[in-house]
N, C-alpha and C. Protein backbone atom coordinates (compact mmCIF):
# COMPACT_ATOMS: atom_id res chain seq x y z
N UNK A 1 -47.00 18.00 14.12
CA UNK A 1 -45.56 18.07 14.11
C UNK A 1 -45.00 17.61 12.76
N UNK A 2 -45.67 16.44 12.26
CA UNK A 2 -45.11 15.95 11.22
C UNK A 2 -45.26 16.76 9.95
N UNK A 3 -46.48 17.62 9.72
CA UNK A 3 -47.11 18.22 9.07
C UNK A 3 -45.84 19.29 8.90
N UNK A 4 -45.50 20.17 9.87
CA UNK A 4 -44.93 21.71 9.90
C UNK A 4 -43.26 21.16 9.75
N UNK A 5 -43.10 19.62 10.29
CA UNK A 5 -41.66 19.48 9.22
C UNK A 5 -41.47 18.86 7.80
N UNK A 6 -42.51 18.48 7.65
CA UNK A 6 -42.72 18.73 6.08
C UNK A 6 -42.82 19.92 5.38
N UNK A 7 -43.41 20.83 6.20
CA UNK A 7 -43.68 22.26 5.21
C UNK A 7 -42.34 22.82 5.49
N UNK A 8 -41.30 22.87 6.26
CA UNK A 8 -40.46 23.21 6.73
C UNK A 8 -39.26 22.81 5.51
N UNK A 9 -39.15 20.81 5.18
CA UNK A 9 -38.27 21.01 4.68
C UNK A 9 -38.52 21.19 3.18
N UNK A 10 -40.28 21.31 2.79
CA UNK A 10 -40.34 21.67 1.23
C UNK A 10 -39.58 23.39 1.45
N UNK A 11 -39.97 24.09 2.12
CA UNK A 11 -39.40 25.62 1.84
C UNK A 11 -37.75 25.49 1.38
N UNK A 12 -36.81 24.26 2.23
CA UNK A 12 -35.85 24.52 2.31
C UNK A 12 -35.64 24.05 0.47
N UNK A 13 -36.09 22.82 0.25
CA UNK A 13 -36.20 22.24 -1.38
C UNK A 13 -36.24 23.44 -2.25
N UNK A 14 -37.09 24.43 -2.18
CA UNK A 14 -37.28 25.20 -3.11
C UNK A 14 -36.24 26.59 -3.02
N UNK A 15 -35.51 26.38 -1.95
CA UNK A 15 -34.51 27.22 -1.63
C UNK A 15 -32.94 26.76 -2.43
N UNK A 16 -33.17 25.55 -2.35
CA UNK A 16 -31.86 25.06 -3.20
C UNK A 16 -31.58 25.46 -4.45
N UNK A 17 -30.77 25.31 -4.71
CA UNK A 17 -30.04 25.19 -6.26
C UNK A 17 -30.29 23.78 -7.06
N UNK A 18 -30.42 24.19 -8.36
CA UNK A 18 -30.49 22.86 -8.72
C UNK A 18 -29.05 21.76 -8.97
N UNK A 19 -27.74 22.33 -8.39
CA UNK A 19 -26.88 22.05 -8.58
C UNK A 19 -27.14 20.75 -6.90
N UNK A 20 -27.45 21.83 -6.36
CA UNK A 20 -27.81 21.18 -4.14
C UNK A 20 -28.90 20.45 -4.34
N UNK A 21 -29.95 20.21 -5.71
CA UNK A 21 -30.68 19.59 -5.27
C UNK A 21 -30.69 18.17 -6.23
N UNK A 22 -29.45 18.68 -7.27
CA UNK A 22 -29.05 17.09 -7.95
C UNK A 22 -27.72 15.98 -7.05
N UNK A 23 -27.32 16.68 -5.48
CA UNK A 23 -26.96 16.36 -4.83
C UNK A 23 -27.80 15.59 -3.48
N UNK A 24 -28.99 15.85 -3.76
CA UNK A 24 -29.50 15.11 -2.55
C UNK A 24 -30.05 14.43 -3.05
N UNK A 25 -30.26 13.94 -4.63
CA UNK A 25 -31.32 13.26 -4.50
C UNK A 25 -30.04 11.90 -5.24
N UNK A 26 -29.32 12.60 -5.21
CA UNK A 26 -27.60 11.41 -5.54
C UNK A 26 -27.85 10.80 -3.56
N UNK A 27 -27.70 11.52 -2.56
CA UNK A 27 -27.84 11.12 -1.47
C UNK A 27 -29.12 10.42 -1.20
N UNK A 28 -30.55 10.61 -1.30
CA UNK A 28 -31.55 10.09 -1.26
C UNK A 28 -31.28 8.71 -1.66
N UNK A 29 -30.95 8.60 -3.60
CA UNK A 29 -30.70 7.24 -3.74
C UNK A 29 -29.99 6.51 -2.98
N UNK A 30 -28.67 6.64 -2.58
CA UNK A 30 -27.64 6.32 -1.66
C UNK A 30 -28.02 5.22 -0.72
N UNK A 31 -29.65 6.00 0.23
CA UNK A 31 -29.87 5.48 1.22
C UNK A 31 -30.75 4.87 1.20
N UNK A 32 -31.47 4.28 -0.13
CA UNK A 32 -32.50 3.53 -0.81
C UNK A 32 -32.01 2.36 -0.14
N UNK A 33 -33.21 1.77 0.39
CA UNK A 33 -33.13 -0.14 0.77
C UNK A 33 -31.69 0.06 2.15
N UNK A 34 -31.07 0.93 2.43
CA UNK A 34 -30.45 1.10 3.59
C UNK A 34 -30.80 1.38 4.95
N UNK A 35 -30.90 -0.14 5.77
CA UNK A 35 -30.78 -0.24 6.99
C UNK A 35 -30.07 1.04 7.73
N UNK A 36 -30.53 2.27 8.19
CA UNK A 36 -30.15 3.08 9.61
C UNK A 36 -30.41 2.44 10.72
N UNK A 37 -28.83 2.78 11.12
CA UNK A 37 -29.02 2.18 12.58
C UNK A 37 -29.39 3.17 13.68
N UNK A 38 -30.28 2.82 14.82
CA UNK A 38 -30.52 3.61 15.77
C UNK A 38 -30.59 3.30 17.35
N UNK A 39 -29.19 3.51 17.82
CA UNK A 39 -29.38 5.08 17.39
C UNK A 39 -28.23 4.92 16.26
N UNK A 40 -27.95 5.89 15.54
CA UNK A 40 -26.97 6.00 14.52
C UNK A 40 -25.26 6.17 14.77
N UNK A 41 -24.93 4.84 14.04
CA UNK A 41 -23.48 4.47 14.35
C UNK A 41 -23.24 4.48 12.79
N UNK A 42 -22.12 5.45 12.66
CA UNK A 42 -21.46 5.31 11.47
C UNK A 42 -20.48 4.40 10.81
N UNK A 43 -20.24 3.34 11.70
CA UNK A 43 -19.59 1.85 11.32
C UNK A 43 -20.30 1.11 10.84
N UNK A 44 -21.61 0.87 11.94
CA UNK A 44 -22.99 0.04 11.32
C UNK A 44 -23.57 0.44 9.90
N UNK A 45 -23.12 1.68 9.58
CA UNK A 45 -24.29 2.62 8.62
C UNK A 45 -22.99 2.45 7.08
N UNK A 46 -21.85 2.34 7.92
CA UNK A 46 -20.99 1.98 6.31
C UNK A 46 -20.85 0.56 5.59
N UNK A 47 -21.30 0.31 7.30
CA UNK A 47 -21.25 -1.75 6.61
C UNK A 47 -22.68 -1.52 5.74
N UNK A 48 -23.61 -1.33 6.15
CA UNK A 48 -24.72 -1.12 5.26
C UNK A 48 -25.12 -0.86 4.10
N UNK A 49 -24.14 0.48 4.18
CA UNK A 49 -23.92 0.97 2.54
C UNK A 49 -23.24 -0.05 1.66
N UNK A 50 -21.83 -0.63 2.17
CA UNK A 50 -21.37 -1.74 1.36
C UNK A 50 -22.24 -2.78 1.15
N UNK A 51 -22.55 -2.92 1.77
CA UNK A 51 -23.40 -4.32 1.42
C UNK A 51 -24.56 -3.47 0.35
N UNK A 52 -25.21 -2.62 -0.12
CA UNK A 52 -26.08 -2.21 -1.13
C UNK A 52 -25.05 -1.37 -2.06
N UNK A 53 -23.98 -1.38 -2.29
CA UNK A 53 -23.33 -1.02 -2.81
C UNK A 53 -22.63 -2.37 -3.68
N UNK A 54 -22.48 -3.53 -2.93
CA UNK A 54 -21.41 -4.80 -3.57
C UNK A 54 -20.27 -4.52 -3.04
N UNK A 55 -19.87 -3.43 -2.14
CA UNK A 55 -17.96 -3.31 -2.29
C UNK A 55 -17.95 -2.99 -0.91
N UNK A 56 -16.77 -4.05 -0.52
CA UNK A 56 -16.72 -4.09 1.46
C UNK A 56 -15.52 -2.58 1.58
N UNK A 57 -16.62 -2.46 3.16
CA UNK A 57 -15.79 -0.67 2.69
C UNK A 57 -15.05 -1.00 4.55
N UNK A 58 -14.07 -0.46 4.69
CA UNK A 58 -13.07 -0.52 5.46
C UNK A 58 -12.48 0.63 6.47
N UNK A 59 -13.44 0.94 7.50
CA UNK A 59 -12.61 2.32 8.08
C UNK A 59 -11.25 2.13 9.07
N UNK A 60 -10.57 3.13 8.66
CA UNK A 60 -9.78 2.85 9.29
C UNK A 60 -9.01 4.26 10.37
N UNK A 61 -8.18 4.28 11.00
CA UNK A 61 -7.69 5.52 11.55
C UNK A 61 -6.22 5.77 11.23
N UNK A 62 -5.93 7.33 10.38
CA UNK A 62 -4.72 7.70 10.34
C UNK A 62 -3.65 7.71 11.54
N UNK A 63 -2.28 7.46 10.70
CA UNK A 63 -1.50 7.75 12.08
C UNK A 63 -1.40 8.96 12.34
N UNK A 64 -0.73 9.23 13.33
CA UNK A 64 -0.53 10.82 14.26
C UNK A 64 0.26 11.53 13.48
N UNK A 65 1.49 10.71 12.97
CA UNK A 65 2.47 11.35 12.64
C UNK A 65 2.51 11.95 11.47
N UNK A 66 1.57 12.56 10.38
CA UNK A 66 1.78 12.90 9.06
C UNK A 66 1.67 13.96 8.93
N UNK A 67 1.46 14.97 10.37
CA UNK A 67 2.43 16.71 10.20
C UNK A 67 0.50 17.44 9.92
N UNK A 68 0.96 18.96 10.08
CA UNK A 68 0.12 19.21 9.83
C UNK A 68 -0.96 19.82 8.33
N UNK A 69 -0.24 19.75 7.53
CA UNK A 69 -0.75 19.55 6.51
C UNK A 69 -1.28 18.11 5.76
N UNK A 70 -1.32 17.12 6.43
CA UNK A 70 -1.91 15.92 6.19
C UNK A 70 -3.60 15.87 5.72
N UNK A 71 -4.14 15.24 5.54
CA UNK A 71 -5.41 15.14 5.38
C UNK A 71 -6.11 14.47 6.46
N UNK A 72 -7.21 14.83 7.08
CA UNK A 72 -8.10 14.23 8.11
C UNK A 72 -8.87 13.53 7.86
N UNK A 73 -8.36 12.30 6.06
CA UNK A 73 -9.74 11.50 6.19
C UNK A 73 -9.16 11.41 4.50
N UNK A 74 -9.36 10.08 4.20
CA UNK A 74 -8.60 9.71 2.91
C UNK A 74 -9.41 8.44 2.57
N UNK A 75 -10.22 8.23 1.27
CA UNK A 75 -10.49 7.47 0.48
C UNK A 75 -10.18 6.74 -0.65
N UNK A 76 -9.72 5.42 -0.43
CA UNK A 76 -9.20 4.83 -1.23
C UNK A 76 -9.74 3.48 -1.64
N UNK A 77 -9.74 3.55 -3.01
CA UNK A 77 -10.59 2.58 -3.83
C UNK A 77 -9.66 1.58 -4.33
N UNK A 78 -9.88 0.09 -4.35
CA UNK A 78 -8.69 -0.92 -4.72
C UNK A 78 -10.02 -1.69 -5.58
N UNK A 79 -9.38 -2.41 -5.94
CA UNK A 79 -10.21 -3.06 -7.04
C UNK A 79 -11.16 -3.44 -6.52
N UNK A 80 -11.36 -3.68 -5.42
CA UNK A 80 -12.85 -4.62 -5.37
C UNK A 80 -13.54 -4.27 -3.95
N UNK A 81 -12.59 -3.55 -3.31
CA UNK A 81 -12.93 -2.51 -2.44
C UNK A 81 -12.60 -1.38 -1.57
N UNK A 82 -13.84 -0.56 -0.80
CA UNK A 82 -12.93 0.67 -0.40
C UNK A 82 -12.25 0.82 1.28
N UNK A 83 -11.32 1.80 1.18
CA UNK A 83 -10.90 1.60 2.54
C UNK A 83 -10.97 3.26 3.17
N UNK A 84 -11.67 4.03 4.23
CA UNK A 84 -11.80 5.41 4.60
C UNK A 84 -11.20 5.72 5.61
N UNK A 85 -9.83 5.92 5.23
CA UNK A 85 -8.96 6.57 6.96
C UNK A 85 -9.67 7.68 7.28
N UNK A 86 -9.25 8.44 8.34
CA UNK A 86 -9.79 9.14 9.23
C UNK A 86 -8.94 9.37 10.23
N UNK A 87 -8.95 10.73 10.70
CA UNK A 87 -7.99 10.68 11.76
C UNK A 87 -8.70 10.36 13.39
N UNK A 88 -7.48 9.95 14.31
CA UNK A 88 -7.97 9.43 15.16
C UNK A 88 -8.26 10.25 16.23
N UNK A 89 -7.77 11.55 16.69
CA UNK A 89 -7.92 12.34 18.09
C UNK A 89 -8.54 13.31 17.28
N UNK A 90 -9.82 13.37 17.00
CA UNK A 90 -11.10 14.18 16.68
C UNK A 90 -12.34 13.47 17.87
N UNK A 91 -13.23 14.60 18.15
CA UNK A 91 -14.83 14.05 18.33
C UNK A 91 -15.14 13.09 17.06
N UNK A 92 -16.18 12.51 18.03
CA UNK A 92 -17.38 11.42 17.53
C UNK A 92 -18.19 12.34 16.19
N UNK A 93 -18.24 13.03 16.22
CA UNK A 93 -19.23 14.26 15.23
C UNK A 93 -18.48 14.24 14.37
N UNK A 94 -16.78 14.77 14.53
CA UNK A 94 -16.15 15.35 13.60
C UNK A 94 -15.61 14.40 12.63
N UNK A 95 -15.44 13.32 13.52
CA UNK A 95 -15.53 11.70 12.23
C UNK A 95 -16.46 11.28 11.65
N UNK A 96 -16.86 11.69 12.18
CA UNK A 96 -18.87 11.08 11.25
C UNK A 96 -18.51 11.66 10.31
N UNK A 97 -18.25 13.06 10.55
CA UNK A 97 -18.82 13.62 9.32
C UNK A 97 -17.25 13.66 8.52
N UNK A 98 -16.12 13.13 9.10
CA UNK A 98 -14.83 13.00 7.70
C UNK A 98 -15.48 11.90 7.05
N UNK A 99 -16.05 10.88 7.77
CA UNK A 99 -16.59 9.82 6.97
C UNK A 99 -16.99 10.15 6.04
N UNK A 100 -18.61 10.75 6.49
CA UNK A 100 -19.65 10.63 5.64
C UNK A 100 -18.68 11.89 4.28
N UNK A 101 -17.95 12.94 4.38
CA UNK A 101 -17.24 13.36 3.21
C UNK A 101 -16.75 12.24 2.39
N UNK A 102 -16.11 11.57 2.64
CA UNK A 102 -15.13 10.26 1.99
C UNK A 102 -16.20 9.73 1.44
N UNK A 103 -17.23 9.26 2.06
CA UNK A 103 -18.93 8.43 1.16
C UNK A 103 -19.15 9.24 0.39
N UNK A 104 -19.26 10.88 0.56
CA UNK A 104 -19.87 11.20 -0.78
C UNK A 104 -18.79 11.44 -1.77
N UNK A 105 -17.53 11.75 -2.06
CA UNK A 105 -16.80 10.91 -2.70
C UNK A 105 -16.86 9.78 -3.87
N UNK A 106 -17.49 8.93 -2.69
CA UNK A 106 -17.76 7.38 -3.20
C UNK A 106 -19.37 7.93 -4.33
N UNK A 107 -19.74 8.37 -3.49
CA UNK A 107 -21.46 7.98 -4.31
C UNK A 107 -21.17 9.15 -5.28
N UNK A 108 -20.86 10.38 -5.12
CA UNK A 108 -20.33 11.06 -6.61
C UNK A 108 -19.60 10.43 -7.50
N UNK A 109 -19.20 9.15 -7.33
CA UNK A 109 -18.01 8.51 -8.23
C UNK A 109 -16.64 9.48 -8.70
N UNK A 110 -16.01 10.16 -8.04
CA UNK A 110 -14.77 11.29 -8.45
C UNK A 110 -13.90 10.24 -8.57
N UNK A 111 -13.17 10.84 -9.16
CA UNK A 111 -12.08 10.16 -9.76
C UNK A 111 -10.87 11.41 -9.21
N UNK A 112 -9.80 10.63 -9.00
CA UNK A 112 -8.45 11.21 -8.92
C UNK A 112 -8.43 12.79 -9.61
N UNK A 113 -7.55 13.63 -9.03
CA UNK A 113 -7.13 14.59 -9.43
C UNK A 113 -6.04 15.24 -9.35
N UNK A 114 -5.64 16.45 -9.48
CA UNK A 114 -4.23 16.84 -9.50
C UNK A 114 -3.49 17.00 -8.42
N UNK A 115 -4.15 16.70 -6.92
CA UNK A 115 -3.24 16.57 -5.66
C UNK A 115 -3.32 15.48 -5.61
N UNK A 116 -2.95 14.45 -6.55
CA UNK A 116 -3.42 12.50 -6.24
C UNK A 116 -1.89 12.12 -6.03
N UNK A 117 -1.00 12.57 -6.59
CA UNK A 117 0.54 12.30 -5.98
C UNK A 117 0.77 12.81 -4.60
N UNK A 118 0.02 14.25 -4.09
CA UNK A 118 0.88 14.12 -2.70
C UNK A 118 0.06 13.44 -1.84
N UNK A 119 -1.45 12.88 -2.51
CA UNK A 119 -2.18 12.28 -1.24
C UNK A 119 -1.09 10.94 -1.33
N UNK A 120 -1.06 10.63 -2.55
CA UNK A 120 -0.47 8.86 -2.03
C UNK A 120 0.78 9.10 -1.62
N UNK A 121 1.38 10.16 -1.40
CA UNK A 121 2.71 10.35 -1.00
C UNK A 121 2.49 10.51 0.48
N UNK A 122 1.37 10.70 0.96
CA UNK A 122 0.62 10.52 2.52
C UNK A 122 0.35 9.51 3.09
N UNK A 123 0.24 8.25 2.14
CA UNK A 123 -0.31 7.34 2.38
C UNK A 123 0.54 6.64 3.90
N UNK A 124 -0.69 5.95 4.53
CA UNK A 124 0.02 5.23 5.45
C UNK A 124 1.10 4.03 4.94
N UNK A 125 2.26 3.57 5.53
CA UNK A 125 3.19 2.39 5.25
C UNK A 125 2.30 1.10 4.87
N UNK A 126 2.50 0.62 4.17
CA UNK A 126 2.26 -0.68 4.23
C UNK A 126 0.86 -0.77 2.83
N UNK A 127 0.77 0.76 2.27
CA UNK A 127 -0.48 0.84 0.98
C UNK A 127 0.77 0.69 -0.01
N UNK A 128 0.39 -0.06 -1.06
CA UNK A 128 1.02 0.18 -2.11
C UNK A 128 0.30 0.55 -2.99
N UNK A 129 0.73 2.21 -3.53
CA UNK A 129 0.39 2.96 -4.78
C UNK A 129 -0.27 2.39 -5.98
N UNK A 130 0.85 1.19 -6.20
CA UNK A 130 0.19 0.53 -7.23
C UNK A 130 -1.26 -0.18 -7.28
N UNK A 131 -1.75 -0.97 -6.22
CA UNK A 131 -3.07 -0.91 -6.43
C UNK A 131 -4.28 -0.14 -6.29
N UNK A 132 -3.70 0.87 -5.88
CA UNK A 132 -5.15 1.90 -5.73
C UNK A 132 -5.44 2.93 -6.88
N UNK A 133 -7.07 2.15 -6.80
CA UNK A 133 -7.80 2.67 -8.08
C UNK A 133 -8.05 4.73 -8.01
N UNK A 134 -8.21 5.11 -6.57
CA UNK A 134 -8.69 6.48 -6.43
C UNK A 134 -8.11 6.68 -5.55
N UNK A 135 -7.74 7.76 -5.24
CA UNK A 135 -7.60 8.35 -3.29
C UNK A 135 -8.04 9.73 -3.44
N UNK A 136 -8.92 10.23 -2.28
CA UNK A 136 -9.13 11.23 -1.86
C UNK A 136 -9.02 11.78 -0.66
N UNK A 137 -8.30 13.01 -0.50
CA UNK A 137 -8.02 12.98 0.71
C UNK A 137 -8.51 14.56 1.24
N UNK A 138 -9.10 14.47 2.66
CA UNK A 138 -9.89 16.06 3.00
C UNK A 138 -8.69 16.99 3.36
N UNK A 139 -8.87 18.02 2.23
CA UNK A 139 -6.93 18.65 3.13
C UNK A 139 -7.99 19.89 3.30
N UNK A 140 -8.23 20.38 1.84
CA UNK A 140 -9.39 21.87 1.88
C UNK A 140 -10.49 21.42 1.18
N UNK A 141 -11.19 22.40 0.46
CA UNK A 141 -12.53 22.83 0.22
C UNK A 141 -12.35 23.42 -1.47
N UNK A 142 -11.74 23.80 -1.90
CA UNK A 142 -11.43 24.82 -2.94
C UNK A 142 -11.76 24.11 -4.26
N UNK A 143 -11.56 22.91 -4.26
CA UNK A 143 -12.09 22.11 -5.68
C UNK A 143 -13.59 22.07 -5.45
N UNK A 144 -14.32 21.48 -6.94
CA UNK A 144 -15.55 21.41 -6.77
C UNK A 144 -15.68 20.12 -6.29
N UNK A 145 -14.94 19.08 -6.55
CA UNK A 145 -15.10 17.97 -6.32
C UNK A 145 -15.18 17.92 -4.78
N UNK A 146 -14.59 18.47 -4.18
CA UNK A 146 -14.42 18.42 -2.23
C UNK A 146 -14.91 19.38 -1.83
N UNK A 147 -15.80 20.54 -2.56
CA UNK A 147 -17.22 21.04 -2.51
C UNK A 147 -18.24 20.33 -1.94
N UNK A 148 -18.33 19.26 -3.52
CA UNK A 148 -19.98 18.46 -3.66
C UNK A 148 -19.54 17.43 -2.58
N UNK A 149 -18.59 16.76 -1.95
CA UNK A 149 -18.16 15.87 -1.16
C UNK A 149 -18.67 16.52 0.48
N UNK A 150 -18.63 17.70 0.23
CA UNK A 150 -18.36 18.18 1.70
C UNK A 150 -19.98 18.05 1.68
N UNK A 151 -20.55 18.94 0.83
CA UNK A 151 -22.05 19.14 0.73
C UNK A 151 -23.04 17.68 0.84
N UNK A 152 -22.32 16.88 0.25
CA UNK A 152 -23.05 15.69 0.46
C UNK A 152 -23.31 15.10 1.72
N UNK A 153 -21.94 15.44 2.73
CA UNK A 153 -21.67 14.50 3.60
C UNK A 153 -22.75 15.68 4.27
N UNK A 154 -23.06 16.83 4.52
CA UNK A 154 -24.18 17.24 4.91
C UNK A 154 -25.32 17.00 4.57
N UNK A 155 -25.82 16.41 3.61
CA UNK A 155 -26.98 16.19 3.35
C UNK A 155 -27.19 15.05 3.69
N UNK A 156 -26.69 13.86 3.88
CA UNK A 156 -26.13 12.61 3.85
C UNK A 156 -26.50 12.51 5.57
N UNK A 157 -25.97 13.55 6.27
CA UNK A 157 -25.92 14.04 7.94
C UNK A 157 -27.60 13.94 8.46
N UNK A 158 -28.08 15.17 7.44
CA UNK A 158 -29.50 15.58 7.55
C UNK A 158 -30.35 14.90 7.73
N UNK A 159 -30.40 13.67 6.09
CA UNK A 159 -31.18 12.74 5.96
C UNK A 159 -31.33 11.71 7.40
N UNK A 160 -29.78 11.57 7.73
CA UNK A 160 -29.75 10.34 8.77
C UNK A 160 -30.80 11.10 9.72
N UNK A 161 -30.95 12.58 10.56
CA UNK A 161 -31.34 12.73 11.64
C UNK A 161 -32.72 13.18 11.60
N UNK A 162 -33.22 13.34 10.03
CA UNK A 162 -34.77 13.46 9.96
C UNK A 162 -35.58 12.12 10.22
N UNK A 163 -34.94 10.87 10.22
CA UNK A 163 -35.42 9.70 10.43
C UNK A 163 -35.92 9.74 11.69
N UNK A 164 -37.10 8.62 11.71
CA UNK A 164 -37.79 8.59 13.23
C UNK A 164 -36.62 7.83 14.05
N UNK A 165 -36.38 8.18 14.97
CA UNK A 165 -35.71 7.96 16.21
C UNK A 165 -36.41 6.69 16.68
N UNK A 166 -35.59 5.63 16.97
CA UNK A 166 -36.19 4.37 17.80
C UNK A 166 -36.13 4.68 19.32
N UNK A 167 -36.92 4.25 19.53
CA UNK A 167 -36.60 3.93 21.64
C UNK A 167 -36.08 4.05 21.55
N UNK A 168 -35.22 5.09 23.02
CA UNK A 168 -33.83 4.21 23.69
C UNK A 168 -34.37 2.76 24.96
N UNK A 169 -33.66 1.40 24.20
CA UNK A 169 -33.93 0.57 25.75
C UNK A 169 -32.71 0.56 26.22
N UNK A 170 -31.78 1.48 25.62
CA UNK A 170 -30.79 1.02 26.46
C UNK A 170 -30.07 2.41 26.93
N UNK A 171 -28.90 2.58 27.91
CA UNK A 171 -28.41 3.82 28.38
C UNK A 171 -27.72 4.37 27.07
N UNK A 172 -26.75 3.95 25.80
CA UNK A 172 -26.52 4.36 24.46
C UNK A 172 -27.69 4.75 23.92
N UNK A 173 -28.99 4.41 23.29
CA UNK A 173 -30.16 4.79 23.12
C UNK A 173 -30.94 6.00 23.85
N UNK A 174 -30.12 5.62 25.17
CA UNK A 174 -31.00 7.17 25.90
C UNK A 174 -29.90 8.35 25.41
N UNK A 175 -29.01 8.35 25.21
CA UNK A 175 -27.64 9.60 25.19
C UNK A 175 -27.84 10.03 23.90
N UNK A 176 -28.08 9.13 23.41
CA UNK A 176 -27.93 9.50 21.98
C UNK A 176 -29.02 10.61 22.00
N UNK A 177 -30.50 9.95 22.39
CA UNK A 177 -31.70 10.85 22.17
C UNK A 177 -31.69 12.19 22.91
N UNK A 178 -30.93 12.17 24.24
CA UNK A 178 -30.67 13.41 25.21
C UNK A 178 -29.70 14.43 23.79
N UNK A 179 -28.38 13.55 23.30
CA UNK A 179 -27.86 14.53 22.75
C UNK A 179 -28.47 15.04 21.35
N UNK A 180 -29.30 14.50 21.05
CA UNK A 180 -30.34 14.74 19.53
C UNK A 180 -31.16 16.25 19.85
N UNK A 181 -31.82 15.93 21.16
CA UNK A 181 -32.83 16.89 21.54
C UNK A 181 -31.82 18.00 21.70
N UNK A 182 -30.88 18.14 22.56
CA UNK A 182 -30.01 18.92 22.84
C UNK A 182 -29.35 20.22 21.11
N UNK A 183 -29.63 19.18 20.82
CA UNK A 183 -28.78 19.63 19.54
C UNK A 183 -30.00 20.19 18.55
N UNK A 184 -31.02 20.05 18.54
CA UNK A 184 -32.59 19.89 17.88
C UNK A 184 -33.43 19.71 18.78
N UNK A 185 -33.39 21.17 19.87
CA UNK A 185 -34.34 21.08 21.03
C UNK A 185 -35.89 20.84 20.19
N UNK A 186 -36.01 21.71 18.62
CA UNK A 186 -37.36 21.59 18.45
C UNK A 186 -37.60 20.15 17.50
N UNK A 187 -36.88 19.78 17.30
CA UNK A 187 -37.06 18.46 17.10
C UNK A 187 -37.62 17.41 18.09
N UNK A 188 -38.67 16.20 17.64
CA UNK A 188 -39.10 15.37 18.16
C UNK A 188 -38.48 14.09 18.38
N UNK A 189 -38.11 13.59 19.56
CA UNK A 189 -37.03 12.59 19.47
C UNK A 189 -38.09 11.45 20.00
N UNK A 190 -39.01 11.62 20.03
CA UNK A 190 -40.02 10.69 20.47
C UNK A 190 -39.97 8.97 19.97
C-alpha cells in the first residue's frame, strides 16, 4: 500500500509545474517540526504553526452583515501578530480550507495590493487601519497572488491527509476516520 502511494504521488510530482512545485515545497517547509493534530483540527494545527512561526495567530469569525460581496476569510498582519477571520455559516471543510488560503498567504509572505483599501474598508468595527501591517481578503481568484494562496491552501490540505491517521479512541477519532475513508474510500485510514 505504502509502496503504490508513493509511486502514485511521484507521477503526480512530475506532473507539476515548476511554478506548483516551488509551491509545495514552500508548504512542505511550512510543516517542518509541526505537530498535526489527529484527528485534524484546524485551530490546533494554527496554534502550531504559530508557535514555529514566533507570531500568535488568531482565528476569528466574520460578521453576517458585510453584504454579499464581502470576503469569506481575511488576513491580517499587526506587528507582532496575525489575526484570520473567516466567515461563520459555512461547513467545517469550507473553513478549513478559507483558513488554510489565509496561511498560505502568510507562508508566501504577500504583501498588500490594489484591493487593500476596500478590504480594510470591510474590516470588522473595532480594527483600526492604522495598525495593520497586511490584509488579505478571499473575494476571487484572478490575481496571482490569490492563485498561489488558493493553490497552497490545497496542497497544504493534501499534505495534512497523506499523514498516517492515529487511532480513533474516541467517538471524534472514529468520525473523523469514517469521514476520511468516505471521502478516500481507497485510502488507508488504518
Amino acid at each position: 500500500m505504502f509502496l503504490r502511494r508513493k509511486r502514485e504521488n511521484d507521477a503526480r510530482l512530475r506532473e507539476m509545474s515548476a511554478h506548483e512545485l516551488r509551491l509545495r515545497r514552500t508548504a512542505v517547509r511550512a510543516l517542518e517540526d509541526v505537530p498535526i493534530p489527529h484527528p485534524f483540527d484546524i485551530a490546533s494545527f494554527c496554534e502550531a504553526l504559530s508557535v514555529k512561526r514566533g507570531r500568535k495567530m488568531v482565528l476569528r469569525e466574520l460578521p453576517d452583515d458585510n453584504g454579499l460581496n464581502a470576503p469569506c476569510g481575511l488576513w491580517i498582519a499587526y506587528a507582532d501578530e496575525d489575526h484570520i477571520w473567516h466567515v461563520r455559516a459555512t461547513s467545517q471543510r469550507h473553513r478549513t480550507q478559507v483558513i488554510l488560503h489565509e496561511v498560505g498567504h502568510m507562508l508566501l509572505n504577500h504583501s498588500g495590493g490594489s484591493g487593500l483599501s476596500a478590504l480594510l474598508a470591510a474590516l470588522p468595527t473595532g480594527i483600526s487601519p492604522a495598525r495593520v501591517r497586511a490584509v488579505f481578503g478571499r473575494t476571487d481568484y484572478s490575481t496571482d497572488q490569490e492563485h498561489d494562496a488558493e493553490l497552497t491552501a490545497s496542497i497544504l490540505a493534501e499534505l495534512v491527509e497523506t499523514l498516517p491517521a492515529a487511532p480513533a479512541s474516541d467517538l471524534h477519532g472514529m468520525l473523523a476516520r469514517v469521514d476520511a475513508t468516505m471521502i478516500h474510500p481507497r485510502r488507508d485510514c488504518r
